[in-house]
N, C-alpha and C. Protein backbone atom coordinates (compact mmCIF):
# COMPACT_ATOMS: atom_id res chain seq x y z
N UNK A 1 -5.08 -13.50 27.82
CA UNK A 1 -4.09 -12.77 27.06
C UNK A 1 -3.66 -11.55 27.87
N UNK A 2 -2.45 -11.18 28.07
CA UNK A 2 -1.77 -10.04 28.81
C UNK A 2 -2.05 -8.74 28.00
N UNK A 3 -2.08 -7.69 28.79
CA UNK A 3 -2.82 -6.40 28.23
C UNK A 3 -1.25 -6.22 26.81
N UNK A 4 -0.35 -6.43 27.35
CA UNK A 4 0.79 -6.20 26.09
C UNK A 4 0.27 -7.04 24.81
N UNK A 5 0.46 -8.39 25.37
CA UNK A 5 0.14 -9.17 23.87
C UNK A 5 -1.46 -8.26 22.83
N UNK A 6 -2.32 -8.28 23.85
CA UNK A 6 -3.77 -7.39 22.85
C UNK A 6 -3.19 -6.31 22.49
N UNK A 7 -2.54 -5.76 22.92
CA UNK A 7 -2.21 -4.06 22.45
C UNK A 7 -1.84 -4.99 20.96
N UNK A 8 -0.28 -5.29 21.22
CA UNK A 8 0.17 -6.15 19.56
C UNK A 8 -0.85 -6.78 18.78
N UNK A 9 -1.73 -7.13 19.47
CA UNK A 9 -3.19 -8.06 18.67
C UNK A 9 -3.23 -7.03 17.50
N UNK A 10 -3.90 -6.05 18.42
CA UNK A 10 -4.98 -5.17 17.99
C UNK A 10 -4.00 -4.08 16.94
N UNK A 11 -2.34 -4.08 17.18
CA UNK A 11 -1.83 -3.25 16.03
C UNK A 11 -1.47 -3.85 14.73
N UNK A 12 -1.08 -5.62 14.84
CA UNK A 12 -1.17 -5.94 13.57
C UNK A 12 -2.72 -5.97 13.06
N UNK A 13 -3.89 -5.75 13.73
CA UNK A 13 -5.09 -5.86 12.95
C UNK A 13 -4.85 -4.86 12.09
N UNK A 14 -4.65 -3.57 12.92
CA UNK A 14 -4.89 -2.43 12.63
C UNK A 14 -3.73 -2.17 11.27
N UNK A 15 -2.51 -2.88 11.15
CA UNK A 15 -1.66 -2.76 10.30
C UNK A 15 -1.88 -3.74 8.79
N UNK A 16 -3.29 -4.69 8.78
CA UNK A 16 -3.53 -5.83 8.12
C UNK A 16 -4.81 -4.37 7.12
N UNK A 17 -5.52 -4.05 8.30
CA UNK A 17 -6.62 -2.89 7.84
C UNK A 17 -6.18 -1.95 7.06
N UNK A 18 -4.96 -0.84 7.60
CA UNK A 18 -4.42 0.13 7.10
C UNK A 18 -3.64 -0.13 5.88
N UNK A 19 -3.20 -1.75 5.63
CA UNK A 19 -2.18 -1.97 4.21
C UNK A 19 -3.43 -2.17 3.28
N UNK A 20 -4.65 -3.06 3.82
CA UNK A 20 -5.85 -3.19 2.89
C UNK A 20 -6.28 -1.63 2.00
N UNK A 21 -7.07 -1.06 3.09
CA UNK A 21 -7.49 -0.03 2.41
C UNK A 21 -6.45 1.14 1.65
N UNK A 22 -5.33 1.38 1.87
CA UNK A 22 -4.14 1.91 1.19
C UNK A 22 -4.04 1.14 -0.08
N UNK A 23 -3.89 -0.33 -0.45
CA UNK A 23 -3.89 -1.00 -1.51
C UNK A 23 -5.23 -1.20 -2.37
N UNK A 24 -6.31 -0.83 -1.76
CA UNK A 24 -7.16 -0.82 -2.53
C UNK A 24 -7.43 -2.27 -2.77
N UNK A 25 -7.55 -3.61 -1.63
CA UNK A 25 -7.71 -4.74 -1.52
C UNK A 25 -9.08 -5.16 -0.53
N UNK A 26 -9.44 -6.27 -0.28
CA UNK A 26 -10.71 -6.71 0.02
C UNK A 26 -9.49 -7.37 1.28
N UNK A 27 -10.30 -7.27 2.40
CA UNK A 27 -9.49 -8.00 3.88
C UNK A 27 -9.25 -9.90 3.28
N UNK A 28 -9.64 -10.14 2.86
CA UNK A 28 -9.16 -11.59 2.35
C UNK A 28 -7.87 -11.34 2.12
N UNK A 29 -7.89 -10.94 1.06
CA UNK A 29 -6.91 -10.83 -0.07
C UNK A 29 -5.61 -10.36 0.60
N UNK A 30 -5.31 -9.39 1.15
CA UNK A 30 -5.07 -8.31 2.10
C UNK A 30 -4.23 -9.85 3.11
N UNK A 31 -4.84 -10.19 3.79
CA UNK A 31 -4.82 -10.99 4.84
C UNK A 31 -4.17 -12.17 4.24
N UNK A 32 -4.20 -13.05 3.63
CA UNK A 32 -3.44 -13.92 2.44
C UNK A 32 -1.79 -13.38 2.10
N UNK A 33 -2.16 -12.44 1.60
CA UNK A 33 -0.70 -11.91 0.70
C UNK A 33 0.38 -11.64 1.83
N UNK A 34 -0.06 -10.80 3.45
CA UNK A 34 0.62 -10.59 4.55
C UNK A 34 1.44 -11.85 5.38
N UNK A 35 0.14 -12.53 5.53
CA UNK A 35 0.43 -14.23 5.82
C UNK A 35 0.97 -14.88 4.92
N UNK A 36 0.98 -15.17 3.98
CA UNK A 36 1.85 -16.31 3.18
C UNK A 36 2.80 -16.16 3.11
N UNK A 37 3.53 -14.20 3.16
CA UNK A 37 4.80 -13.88 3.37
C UNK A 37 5.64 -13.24 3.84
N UNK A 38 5.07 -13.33 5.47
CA UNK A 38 5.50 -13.71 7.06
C UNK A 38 5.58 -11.99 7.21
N UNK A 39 4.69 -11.19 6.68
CA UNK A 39 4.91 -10.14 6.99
C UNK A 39 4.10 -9.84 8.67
N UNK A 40 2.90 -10.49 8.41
CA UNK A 40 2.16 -10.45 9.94
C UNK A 40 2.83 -10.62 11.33
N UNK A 41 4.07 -11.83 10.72
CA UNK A 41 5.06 -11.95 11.64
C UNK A 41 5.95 -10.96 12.25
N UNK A 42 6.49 -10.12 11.05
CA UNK A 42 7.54 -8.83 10.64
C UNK A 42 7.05 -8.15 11.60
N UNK A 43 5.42 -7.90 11.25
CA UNK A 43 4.83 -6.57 11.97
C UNK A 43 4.63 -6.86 13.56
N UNK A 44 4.67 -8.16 14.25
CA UNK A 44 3.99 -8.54 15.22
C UNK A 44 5.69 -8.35 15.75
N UNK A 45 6.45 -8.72 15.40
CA UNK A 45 8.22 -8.37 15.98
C UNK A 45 8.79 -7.50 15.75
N UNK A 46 8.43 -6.23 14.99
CA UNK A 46 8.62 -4.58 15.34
C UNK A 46 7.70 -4.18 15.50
N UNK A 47 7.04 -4.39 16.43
CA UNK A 47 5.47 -3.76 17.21
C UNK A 47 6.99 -2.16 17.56
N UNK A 48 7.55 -2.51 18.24
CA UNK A 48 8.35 -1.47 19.00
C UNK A 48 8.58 -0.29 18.08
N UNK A 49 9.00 -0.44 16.97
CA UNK A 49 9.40 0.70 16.37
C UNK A 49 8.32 1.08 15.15
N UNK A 50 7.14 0.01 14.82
CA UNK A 50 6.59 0.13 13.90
C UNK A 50 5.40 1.28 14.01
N UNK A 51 4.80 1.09 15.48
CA UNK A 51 4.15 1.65 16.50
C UNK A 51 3.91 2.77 16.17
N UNK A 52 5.47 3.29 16.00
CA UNK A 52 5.56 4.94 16.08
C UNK A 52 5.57 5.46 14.80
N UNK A 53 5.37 4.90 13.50
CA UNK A 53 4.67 5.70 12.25
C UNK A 53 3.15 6.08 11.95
N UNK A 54 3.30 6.79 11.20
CA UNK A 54 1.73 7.15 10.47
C UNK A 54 1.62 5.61 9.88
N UNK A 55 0.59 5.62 9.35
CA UNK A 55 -0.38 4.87 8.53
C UNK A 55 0.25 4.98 6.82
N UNK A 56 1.14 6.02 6.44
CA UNK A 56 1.79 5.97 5.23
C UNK A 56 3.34 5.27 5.40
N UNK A 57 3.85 5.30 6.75
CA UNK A 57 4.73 4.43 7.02
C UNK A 57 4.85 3.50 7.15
N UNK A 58 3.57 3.19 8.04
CA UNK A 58 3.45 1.83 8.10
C UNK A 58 3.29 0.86 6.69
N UNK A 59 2.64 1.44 6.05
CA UNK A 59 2.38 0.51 4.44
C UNK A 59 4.20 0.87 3.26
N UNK A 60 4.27 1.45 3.71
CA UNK A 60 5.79 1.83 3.00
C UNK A 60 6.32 0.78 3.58
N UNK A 61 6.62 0.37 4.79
CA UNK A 61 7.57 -0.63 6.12
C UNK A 61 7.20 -1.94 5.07
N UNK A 62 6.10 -1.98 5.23
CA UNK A 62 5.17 -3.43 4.83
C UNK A 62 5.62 -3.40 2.69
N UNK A 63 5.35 -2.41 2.45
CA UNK A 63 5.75 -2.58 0.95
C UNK A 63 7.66 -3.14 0.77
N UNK A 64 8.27 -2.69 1.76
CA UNK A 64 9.96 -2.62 1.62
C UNK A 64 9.96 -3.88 2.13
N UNK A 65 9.34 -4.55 3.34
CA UNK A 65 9.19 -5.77 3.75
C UNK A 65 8.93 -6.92 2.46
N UNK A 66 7.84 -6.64 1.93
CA UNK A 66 7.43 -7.58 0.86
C UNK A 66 8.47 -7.70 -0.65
N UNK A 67 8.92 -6.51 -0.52
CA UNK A 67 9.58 -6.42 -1.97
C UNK A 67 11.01 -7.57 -1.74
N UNK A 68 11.78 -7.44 -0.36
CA UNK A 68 12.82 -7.92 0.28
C UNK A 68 12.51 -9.50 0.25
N UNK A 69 11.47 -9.94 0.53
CA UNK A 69 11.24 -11.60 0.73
C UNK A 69 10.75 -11.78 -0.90
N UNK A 70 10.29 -11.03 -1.31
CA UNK A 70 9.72 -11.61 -2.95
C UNK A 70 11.02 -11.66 -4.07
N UNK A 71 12.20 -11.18 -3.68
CA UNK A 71 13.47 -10.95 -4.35
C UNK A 71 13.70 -10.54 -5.88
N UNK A 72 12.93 -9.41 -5.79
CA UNK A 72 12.71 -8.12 -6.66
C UNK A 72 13.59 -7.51 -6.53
């Protein structure tokens, strides 16, 4: 794996972790709800701009993401 692709590894982990514990979810659960609706994807294709928020942005990004595909 190229040192770029792990960096992205390691920020959607870190973005799967940071939406868990913000939601007050168990990493299953957490990990399910991201994946089934392609947000892991979302996050893994704005690595570029996603990068550069806090940890309250990032779950805001991911909440506006989910609300948009669930058609709320």
């Amino acid at each position: 794996m190229e040192k770029r692709d792990l960096r992205r590894a390691e920020f959607v982990v870190y973005c799967i972790e940071t939406y868990k514990d913000k939601k007050n979810l168990d990493g299953k659960t957490a990990y399910q709800k991201l994946k089934n609706s392609g947000a892991i994807e979302y996050i893994d294709e704005n690595y570029d701009a996603l990068h550069t928020f806090g940890d309250d942005g990032i779950v805001w990004n991911i909440d506006e993401y989910l609300l948009a595909v669930s058609g709320d």
